[in-house]
Protein backbone atom coordinates (compact mmCIF):
# COMPACT_ATOMS: atom_id res chain seq x y z
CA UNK A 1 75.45 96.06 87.50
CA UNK A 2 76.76 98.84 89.25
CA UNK A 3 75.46 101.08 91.20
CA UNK A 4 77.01 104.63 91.98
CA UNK A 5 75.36 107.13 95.18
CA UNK A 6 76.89 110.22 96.68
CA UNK A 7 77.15 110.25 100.46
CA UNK A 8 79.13 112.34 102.65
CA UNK A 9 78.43 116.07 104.25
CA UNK A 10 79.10 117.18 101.42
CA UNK A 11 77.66 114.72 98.94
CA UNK A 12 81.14 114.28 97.76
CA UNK A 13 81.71 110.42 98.64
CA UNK A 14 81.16 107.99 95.86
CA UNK A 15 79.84 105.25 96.93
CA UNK A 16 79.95 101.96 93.98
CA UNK A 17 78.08 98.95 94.98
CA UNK A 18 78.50 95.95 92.84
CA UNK A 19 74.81 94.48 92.01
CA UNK A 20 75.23 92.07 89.11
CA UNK A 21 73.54 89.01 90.17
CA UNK A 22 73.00 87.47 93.79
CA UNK A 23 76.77 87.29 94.34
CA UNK A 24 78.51 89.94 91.80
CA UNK A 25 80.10 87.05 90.42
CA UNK A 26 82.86 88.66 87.76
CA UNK A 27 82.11 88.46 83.98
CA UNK A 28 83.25 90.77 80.81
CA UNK A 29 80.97 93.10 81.32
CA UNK A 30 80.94 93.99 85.40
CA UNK A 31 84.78 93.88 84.82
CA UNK A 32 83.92 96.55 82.24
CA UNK A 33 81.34 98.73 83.66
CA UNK A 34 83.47 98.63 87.31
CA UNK A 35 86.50 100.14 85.00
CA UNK A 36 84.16 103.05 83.42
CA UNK A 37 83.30 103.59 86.42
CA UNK A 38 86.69 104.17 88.23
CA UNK A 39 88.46 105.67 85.12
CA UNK A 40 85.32 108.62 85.43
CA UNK A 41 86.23 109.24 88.82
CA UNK A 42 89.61 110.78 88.15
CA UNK A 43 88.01 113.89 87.10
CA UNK A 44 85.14 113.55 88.70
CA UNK A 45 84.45 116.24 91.70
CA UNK A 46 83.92 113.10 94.21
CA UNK A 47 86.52 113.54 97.25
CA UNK A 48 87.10 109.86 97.86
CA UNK A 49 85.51 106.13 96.81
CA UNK A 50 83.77 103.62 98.77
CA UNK A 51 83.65 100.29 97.15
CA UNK A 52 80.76 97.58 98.33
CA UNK A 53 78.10 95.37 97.31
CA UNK A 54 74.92 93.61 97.79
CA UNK A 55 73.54 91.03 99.86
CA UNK A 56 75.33 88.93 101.24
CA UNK A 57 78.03 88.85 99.03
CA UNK A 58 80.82 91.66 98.09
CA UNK A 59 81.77 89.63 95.31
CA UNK A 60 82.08 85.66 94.72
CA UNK A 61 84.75 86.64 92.03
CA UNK A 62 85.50 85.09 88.87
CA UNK A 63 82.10 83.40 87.14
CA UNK A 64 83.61 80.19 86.46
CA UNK A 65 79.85 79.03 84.70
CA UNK A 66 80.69 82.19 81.82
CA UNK A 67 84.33 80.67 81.40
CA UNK A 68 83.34 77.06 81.05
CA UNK A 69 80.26 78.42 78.65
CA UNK A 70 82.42 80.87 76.59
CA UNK A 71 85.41 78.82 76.37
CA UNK A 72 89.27 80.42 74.94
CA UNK A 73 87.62 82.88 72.77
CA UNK A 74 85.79 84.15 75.77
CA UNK A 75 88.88 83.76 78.46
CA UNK A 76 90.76 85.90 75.64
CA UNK A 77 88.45 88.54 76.34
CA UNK A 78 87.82 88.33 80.12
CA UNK A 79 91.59 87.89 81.26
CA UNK A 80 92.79 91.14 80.08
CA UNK A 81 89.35 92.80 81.30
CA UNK A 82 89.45 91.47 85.14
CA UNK A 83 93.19 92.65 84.80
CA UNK A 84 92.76 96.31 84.06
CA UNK A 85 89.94 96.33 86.56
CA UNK A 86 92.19 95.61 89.32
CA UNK A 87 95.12 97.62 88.09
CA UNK A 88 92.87 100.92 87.50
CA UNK A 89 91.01 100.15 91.14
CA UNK A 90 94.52 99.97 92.40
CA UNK A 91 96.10 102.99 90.85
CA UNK A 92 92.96 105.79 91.37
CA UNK A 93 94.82 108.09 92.98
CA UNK A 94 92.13 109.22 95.71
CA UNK A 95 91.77 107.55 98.80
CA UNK A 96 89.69 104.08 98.50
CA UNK A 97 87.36 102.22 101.34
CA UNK A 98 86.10 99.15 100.93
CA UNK A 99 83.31 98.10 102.53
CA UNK A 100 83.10 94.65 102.49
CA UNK A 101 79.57 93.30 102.92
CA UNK A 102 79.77 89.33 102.98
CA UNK A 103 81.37 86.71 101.14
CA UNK A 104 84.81 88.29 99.10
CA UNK A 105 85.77 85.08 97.27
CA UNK A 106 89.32 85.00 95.36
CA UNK A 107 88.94 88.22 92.87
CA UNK A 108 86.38 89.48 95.17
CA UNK A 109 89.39 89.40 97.48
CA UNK A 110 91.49 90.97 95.46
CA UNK A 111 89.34 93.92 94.85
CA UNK A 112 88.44 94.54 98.58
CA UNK A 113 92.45 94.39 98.95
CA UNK A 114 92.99 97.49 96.04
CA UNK A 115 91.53 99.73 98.34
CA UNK A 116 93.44 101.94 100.63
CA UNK A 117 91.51 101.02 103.88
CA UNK A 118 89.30 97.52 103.96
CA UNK A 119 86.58 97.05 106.31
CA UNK A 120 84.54 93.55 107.08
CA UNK A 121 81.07 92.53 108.31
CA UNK A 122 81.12 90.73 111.02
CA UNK A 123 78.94 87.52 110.33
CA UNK A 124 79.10 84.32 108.02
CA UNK A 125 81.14 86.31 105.16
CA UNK A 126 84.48 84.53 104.26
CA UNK A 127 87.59 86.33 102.68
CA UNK A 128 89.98 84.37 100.90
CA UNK A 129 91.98 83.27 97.59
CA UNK A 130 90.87 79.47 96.59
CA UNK A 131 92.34 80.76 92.86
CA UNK A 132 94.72 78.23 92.92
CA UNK A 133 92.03 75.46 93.40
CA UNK A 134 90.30 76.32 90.28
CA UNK A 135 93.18 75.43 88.41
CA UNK A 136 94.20 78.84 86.97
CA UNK A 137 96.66 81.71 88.44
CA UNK A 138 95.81 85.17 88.81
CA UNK A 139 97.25 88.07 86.94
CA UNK A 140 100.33 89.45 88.02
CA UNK A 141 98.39 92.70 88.94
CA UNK A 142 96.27 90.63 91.02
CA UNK A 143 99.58 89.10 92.88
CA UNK A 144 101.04 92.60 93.30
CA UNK A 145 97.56 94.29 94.98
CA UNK A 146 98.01 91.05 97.06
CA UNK A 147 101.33 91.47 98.13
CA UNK A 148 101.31 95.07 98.76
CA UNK A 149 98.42 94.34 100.95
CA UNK A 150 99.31 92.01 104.03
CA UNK A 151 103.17 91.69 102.74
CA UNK A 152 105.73 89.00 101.35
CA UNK A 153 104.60 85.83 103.36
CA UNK A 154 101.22 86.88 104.03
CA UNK A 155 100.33 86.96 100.17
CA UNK A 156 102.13 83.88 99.76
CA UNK A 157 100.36 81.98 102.11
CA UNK A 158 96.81 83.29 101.20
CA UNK A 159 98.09 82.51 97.70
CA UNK A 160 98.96 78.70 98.00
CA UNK A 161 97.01 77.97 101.07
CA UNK A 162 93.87 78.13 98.92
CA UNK A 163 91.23 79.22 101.50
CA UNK A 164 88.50 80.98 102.91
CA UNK A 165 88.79 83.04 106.14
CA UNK A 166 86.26 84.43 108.81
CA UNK A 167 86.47 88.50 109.06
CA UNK A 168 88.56 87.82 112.66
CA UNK A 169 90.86 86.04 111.03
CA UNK A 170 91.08 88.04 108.26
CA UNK A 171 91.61 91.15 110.60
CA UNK A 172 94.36 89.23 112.34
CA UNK A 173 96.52 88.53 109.52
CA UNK A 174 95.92 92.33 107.92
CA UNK A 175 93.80 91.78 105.17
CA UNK A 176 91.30 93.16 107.15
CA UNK A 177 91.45 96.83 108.62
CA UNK A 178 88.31 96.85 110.85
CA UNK A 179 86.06 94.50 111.20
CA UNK A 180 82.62 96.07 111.80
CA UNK A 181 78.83 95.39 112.88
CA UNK A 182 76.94 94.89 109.74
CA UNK A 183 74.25 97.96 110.20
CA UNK A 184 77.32 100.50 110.95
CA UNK A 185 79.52 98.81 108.05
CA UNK A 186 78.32 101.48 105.40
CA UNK A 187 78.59 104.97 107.51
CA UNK A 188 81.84 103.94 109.24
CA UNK A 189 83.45 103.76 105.35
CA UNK A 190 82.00 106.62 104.13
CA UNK A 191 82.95 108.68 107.76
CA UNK A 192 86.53 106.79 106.98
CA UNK A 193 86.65 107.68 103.67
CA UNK A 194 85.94 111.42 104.71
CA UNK A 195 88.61 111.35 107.04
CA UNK A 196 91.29 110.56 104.41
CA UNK A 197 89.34 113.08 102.26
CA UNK A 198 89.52 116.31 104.80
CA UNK A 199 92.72 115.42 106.70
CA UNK A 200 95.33 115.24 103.58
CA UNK A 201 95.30 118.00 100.55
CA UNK A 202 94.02 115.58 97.64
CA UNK A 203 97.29 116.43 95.50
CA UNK A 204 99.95 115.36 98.55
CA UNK A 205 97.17 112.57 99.08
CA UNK A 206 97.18 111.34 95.28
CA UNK A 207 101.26 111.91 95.48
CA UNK A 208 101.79 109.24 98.65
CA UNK A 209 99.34 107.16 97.10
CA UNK A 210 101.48 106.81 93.71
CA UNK A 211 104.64 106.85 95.77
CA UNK A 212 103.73 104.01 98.05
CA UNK A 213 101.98 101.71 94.92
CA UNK A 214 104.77 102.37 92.69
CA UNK A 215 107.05 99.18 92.98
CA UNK A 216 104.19 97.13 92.92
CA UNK A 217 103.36 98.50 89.51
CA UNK A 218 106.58 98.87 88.19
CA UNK A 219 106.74 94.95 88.91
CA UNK A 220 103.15 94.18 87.10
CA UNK A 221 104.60 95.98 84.16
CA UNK A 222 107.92 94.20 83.73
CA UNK A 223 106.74 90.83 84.47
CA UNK A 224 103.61 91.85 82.00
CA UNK A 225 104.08 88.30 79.81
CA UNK A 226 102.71 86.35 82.17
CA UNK A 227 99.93 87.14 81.18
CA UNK A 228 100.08 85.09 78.47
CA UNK A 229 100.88 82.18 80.80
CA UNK A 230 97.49 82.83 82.62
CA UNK A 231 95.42 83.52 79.62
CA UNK A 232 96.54 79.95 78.03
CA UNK A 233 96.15 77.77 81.22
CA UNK A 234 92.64 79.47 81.92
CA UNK A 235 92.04 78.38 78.14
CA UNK A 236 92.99 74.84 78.87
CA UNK A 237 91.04 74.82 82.14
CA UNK A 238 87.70 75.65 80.18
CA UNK A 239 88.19 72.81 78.14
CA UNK A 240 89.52 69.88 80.44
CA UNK A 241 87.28 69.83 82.93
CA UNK A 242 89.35 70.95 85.96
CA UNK A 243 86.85 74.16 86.30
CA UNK A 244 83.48 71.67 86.25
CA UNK A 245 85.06 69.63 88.36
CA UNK A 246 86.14 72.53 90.63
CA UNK A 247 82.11 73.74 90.39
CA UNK A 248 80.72 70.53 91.17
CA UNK A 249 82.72 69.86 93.96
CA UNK A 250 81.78 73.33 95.46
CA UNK A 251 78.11 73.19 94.80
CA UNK A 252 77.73 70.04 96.52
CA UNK A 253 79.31 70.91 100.30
C-alpha cells in the first residue's frame, strides 16, 4: 500500500512510494496508512522525506468506484481521512520532495503540491485538478496546500479550469519545480532532499517551515465547517449519478 526505503549517504532519506493498485487511486485505507506513515516520521531519525509512486502513475487520486460503491456512510468516513492526510503531509516539519512519477490526477495533485520541492517525469504523465468535474469540492486543506503552492490566481485557475497538464506546462506555471528524465527522477529527489537536509540545522529548518505554512493553516482551521459542505455534496454525488456519469465519460476517451 505503501512502501517505505531508506536512501541517502547516510541511509537517512525516507523514501514512501505509494503502491496500492495500478494507479494509487485514494481510498480509506491508503489515506490511512499514508498518515501512519507521516505522523511516525516526526520522531523518526530520517533527515528528510521523499514522496513517489509506482508505475506510471503517482497517484490518480480520489477512487471514485469506492465512493459510488460505499455510498454517504462511506464518504463520512473517507472525507475526513483524505483531509488529515493532506494536512499532516503538509505540516511535517522536515523538508519534503516529491518525486512525481506519472500521472498526479486531482488529490494526486494535491499531494505532490504538500511537499516542499516537486519534481516531474518528463513523459505522458499529466498534473492537474479535474475535482470540480466530478461534481464535488475539495477540502479546504486541499485549497490551502493549493494556494500556497503556485499562489492566488494560479490555484484559482487550476481550481476552476478543471484540467490536466503536461510536466512543461506544469513547470511553467510553478506547480512544477524541475522537471526531470524519468531514470534520474528518483536520485535527483533524494540528492535534493539531502541538500535541504545538510544545508539548514533541522530545528531552524522545521521553524521556517511552520513559519512560512502558518497562514495557510490558520485559514484551514477557521474556515473548518466547510467541511461539512463537502462531506454532504460528495454524499449527494454518490447517489445521483453525477460521479458514474463523470466515470463513464472518462473511461470511454
Amino acid at each position: 500500500m505503501i512502501e517505505r526505503e531508506d536512501v541517502g549517504t547516510d541511509g537517512r532519506i525516507a523514501v514512501l512510494r505509494l503502491a496500492h493498485g495500478p494507479v494509487s487511486a485514494m481510498d480509506l485505507e491508503l489515506c490511512e496508512a499514508v498518515t501512519e506513515q507521516l505522523r511516525g516520521l516526526v520522531a523518526d531519525p530520517a533527515r528528510a522525506v521523499v514522496l513517489t509512486g509506482t508505475g506510471s502513475s503517482f497517484s490518480a487520486g480520489v477512487d471514485l468506484r469506492r465512493i459510488l460503491d460505499g455510498g454517504p456512510d462511506y464518504v463520512k468516513r473517507f472525507f475526513p481521512a483524505l483531509a488529515e492526510m493532506f494536512q499532516v503531509a503538509f505540516e511535517l516539519a522536515k523538508p519534503v520532495v516529491a518525486a512525481v512519477n506519472g500521472h498526479a490526477i486531482a488529490g494526486g495533485c494535491v499531494f505532490a503540491a504538500t511537499a516542499d520541492v516537486t519534481l516531474m517525469a518528463e513523459g505522458k504523465g499529466r498534473i492537474g485538478l479535474p475535482e470540480i468535474k466530478v461534481g464535488v469540492p475539495f477540502p479546504r486543506i486541499a485549497l490551502e496546500v493549493m494556494r500556497y503552492a503556485v499562489g492566488e490566481v494560479g490555484y484559482r485557475r487550476l481550481v476552476l479550469g478543471a484540467r490536466t497538464h503536461t510536466a512543461a506546462d506544469a513547470h511553467a506555471m510553478g506547480l512544477v519545480d524541475h522537471v526531470v528524465d524519468p531514470a534520474g527522477l528518483l536520485p535527483r529527489a533524494v540528492e535534493i532532499a539531502e541538500g535541504l537536509a545538510a544545508d539548514v540545522p533541522a530545528d531552524t529548518f522545521a521553524a521556517t517551515k511552520t513559519q512560512l505554512r502558518r497562514e495557510s493553516l490558520e485559514r484551514t482551521a477557521r474556515y473548518a465547517d466547510e467541511d461539512e459542505t463537502g462531506i454532504a455534496l460528495w454524499s449527494r454525488r454518490a447517489t445521483d449519478g453525477w460521479i458514474a456519469r463523470y466515470l463513464e465519460s472518462v473511461t470511454r476517451r
